[in-house]
PDB file of N, CA and C in Angstrom:
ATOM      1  N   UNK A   1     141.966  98.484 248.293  1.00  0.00           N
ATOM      2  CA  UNK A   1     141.969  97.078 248.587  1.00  0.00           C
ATOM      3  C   UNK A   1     142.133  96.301 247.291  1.00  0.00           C
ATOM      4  N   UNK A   2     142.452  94.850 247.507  1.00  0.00           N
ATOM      5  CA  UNK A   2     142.899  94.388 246.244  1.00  0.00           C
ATOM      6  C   UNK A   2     141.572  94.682 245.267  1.00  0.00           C
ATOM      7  N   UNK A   3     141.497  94.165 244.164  1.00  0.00           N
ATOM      8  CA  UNK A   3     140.702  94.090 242.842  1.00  0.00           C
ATOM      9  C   UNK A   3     139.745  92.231 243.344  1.00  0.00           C
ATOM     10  N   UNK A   4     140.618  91.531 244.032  1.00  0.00           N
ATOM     11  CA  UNK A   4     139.557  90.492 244.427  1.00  0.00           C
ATOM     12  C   UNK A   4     138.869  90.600 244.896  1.00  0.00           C
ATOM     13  N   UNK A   5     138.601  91.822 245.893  1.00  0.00           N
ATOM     14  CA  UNK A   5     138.093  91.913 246.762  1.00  0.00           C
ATOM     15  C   UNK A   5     136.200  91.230 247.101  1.00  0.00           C
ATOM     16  N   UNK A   6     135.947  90.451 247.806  1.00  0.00           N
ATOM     17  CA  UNK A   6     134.066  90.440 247.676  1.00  0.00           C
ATOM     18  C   UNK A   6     133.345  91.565 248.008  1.00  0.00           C
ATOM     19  N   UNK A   7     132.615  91.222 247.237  1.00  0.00           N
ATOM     20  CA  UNK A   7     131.368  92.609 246.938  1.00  0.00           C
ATOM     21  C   UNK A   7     130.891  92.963 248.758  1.00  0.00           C
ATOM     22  N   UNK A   8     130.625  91.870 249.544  1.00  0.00           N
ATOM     23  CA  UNK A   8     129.894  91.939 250.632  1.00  0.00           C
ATOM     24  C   UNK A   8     131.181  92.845 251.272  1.00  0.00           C
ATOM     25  N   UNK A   9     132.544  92.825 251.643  1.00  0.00           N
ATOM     26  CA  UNK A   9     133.397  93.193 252.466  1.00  0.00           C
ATOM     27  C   UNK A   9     133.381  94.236 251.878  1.00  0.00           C
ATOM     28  N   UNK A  10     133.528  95.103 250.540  1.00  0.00           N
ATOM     29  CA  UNK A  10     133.817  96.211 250.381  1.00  0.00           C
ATOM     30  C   UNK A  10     132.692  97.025 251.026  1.00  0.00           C
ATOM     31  N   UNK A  11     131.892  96.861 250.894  1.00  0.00           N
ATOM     32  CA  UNK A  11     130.123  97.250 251.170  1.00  0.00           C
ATOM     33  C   UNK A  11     130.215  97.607 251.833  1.00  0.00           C
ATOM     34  N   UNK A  12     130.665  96.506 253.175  1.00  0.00           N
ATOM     35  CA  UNK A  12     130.909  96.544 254.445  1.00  0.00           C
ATOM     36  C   UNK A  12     131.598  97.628 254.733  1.00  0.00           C
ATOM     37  N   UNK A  13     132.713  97.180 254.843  1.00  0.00           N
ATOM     38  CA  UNK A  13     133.741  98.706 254.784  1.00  0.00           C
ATOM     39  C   UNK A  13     133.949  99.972 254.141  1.00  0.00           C
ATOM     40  N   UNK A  14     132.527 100.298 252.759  1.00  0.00           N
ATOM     41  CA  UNK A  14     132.009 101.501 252.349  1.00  0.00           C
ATOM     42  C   UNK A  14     131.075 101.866 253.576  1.00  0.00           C
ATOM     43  N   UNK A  15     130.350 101.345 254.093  1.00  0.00           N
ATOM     44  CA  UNK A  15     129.436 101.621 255.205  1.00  0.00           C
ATOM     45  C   UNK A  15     129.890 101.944 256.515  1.00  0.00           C
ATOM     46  N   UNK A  16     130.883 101.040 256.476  1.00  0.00           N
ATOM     47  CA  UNK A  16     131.379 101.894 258.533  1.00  0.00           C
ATOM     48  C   UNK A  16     131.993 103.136 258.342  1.00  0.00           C
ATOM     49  N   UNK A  17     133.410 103.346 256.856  1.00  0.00           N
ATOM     50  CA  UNK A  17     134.082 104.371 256.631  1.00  0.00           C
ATOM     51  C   UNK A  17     133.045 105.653 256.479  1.00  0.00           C
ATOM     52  N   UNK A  18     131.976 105.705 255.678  1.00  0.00           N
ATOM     53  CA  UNK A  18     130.702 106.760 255.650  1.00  0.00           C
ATOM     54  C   UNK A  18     130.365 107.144 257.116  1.00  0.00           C
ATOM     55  N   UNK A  19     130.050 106.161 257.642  1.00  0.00           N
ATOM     56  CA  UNK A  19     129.760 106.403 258.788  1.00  0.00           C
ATOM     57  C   UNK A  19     130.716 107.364 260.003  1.00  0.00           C
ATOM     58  N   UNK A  20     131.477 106.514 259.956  1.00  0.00           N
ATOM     59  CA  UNK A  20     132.822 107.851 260.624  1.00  0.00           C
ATOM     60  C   UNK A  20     132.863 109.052 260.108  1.00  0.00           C
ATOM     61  N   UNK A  21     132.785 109.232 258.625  1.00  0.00           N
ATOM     62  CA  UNK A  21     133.433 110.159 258.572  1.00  0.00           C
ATOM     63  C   UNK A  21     132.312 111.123 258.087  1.00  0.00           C
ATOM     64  N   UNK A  22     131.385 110.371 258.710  1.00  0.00           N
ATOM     65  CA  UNK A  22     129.784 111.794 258.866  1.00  0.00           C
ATOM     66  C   UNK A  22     130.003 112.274 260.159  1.00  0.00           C
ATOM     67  N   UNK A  23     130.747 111.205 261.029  1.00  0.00           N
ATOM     68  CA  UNK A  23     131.129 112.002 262.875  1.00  0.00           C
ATOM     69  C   UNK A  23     131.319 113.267 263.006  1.00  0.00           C
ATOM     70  N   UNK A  24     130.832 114.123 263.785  1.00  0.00           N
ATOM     71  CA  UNK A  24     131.076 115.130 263.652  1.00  0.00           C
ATOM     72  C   UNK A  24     132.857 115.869 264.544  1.00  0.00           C
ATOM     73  N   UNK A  25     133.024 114.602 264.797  1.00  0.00           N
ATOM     74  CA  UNK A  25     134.504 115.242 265.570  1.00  0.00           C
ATOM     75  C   UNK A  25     135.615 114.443 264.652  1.00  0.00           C
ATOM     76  N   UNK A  26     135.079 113.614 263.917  1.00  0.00           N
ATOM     77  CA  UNK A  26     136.245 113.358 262.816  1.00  0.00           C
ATOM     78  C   UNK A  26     136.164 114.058 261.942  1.00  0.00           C
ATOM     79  N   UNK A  27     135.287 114.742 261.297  1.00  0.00           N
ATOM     80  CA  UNK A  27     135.142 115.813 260.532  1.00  0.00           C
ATOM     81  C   UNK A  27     136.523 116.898 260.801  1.00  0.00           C
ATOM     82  N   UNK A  28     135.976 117.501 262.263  1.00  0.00           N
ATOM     83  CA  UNK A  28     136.678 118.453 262.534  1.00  0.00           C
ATOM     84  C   UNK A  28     138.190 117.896 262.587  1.00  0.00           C
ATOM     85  N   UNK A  29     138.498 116.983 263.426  1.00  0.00           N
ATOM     86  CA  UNK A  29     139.718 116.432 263.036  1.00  0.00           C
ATOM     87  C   UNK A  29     140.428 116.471 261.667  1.00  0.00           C
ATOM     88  N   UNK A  30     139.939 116.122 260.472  1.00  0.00           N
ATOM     89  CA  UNK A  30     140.320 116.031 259.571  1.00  0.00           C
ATOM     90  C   UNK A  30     140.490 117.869 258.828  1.00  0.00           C
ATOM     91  N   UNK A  31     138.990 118.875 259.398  1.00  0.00           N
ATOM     92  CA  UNK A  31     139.454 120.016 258.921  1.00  0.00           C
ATOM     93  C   UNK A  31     140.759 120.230 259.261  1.00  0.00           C
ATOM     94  N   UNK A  32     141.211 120.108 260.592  1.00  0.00           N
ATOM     95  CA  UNK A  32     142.341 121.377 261.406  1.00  0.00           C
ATOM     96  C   UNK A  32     143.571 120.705 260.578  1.00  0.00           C
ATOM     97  N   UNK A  33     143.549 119.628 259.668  1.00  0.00           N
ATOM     98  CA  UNK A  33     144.667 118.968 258.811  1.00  0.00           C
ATOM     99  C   UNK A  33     144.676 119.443 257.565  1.00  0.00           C
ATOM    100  N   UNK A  34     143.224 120.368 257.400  1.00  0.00           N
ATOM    101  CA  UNK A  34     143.386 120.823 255.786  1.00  0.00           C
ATOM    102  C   UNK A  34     142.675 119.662 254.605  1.00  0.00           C
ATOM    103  N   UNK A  35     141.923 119.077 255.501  1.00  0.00           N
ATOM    104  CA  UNK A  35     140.925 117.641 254.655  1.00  0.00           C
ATOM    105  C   UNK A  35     139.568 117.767 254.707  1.00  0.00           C
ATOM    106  N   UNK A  36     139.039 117.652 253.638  1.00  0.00           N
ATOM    107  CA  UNK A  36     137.486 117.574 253.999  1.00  0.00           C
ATOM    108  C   UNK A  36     136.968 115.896 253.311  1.00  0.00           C
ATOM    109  N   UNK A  37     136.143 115.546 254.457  1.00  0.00           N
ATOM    110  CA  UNK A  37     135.875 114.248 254.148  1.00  0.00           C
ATOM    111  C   UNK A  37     134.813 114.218 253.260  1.00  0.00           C
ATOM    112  N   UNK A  38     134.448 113.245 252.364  1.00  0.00           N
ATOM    113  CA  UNK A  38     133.399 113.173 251.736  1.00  0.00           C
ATOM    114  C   UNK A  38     133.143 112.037 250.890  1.00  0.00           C
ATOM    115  N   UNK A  39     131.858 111.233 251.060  1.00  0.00           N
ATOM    116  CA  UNK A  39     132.028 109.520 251.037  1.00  0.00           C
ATOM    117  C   UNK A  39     131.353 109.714 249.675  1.00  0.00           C
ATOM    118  N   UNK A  40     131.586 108.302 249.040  1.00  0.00           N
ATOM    119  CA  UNK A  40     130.910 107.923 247.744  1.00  0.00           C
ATOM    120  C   UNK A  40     130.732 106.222 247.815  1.00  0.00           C
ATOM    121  N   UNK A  41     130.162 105.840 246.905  1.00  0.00           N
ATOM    122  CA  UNK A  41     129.953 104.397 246.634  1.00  0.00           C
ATOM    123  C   UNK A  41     131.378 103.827 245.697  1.00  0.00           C
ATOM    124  N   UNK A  42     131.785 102.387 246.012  1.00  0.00           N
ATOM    125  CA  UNK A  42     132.676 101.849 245.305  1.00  0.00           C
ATOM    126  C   UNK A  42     133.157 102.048 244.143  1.00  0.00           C
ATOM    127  N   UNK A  43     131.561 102.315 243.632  1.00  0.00           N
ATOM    128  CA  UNK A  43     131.343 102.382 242.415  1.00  0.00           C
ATOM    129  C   UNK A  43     132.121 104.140 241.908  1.00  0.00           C
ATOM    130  N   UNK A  44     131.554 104.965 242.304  1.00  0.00           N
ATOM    131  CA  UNK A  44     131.790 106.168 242.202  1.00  0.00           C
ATOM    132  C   UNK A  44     133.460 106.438 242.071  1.00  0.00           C
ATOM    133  N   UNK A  45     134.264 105.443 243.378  1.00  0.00           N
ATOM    134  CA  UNK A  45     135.300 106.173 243.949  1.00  0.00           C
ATOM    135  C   UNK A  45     136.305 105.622 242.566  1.00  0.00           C
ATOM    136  N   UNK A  46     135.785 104.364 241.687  1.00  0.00           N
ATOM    137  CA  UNK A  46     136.310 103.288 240.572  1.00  0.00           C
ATOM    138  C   UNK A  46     136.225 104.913 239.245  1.00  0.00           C
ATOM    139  N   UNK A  47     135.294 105.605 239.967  1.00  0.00           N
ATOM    140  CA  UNK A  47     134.983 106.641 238.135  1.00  0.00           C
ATOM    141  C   UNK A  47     136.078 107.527 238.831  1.00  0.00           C
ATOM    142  N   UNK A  48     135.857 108.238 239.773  1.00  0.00           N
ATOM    143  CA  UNK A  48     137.073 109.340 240.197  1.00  0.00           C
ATOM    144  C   UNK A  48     138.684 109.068 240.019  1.00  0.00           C
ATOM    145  N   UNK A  49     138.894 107.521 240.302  1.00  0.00           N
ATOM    146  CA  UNK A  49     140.274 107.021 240.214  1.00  0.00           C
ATOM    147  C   UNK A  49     140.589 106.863 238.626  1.00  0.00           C
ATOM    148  N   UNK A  50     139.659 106.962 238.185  1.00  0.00           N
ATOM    149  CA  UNK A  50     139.914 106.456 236.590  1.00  0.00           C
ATOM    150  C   UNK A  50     140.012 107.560 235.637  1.00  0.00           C
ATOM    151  N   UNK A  51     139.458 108.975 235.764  1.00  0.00           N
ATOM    152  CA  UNK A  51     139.409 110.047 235.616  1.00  0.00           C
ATOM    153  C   UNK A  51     140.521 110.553 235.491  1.00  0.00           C
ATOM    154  N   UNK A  52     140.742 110.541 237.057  1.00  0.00           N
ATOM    155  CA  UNK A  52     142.086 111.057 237.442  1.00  0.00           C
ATOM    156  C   UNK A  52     143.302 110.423 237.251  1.00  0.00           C
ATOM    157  N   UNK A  53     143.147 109.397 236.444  1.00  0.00           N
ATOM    158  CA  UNK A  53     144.885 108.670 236.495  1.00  0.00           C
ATOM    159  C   UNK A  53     144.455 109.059 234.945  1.00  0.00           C
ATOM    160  N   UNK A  54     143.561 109.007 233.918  1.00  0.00           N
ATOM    161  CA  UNK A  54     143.523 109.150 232.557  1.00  0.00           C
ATOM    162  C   UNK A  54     143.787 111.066 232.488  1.00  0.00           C
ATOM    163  N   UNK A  55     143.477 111.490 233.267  1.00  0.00           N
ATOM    164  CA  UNK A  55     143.884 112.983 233.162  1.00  0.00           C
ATOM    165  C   UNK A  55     145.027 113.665 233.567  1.00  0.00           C
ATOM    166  N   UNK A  56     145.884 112.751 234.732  1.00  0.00           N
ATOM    167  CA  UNK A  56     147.631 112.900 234.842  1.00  0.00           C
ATOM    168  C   UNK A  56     148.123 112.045 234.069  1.00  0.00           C
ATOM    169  N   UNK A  57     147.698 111.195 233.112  1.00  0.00           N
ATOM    170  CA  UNK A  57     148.410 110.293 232.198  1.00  0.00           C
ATOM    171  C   UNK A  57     148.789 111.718 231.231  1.00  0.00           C
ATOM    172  N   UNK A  58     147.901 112.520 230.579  1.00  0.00           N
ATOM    173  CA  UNK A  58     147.714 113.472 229.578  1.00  0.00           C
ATOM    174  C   UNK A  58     149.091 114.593 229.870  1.00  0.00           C
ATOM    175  N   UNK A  59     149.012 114.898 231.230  1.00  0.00           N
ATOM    176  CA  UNK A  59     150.114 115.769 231.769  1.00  0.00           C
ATOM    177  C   UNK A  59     151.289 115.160 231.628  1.00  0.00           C
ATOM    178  N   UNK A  60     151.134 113.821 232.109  1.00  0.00           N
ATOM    179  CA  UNK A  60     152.365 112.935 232.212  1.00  0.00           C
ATOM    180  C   UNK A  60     153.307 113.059 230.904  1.00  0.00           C
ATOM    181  N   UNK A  61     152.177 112.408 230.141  1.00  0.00           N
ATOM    182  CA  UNK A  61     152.868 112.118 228.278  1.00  0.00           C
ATOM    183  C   UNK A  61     153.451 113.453 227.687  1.00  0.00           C
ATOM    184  N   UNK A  62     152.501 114.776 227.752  1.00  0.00           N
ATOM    185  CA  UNK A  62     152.782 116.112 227.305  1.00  0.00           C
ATOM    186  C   UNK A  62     154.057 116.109 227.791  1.00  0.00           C
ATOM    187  N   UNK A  63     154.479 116.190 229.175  1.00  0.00           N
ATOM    188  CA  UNK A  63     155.702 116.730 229.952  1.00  0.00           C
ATOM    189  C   UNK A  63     156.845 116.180 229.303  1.00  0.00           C
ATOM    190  N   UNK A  64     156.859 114.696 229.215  1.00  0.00           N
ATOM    191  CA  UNK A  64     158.033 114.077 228.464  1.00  0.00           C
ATOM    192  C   UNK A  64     158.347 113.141 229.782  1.00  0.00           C
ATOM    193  N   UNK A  65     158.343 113.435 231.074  1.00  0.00           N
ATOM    194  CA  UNK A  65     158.368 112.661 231.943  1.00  0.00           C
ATOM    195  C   UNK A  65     158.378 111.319 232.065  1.00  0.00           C
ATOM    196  N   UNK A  66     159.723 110.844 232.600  1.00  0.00           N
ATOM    197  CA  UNK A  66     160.360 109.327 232.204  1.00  0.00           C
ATOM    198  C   UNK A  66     160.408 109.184 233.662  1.00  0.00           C
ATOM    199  N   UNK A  67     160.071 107.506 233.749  1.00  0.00           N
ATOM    200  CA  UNK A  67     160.230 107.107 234.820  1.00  0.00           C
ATOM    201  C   UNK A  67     161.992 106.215 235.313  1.00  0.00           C
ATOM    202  N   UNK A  68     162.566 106.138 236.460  1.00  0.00           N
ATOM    203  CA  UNK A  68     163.577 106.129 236.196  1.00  0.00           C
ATOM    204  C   UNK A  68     163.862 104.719 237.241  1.00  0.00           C
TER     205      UNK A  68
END
């Protein structure tokens, strides 16, 4: 969602998405696709995204890989 986003709506929508996807038939849904669900806080999902784009940046630069 954007970066404006208010604190109360993300919350919001960290809380129903947790909620589903503790369901136990969306679970399974999501196994038979080869997904396993697993929730975090806003906060958390801001360290994983940041991680991970600073750690394919590293691959990125090594490779030589140009964008076109």
């Amino acid at each position: 969602m954007p970066a404006n986003t208010p604190k109360e709506i993300v919350s919001r929508l960290n809380k129903v998405l947790g909620y589903a996807l503790s369901a136990a038939d969306v679970k399974e849904r999501l196994m038979t696709q080869g997904l396993e669900a697993t929730g975090s806080s806003p906060e958390e999902m801001t360290a994983f995204a940041k991680s991970e784009f600073d750690r394919w940046a590293k691959v990125v630069k090594a490779s030589g890989i140009k964008a076109d």
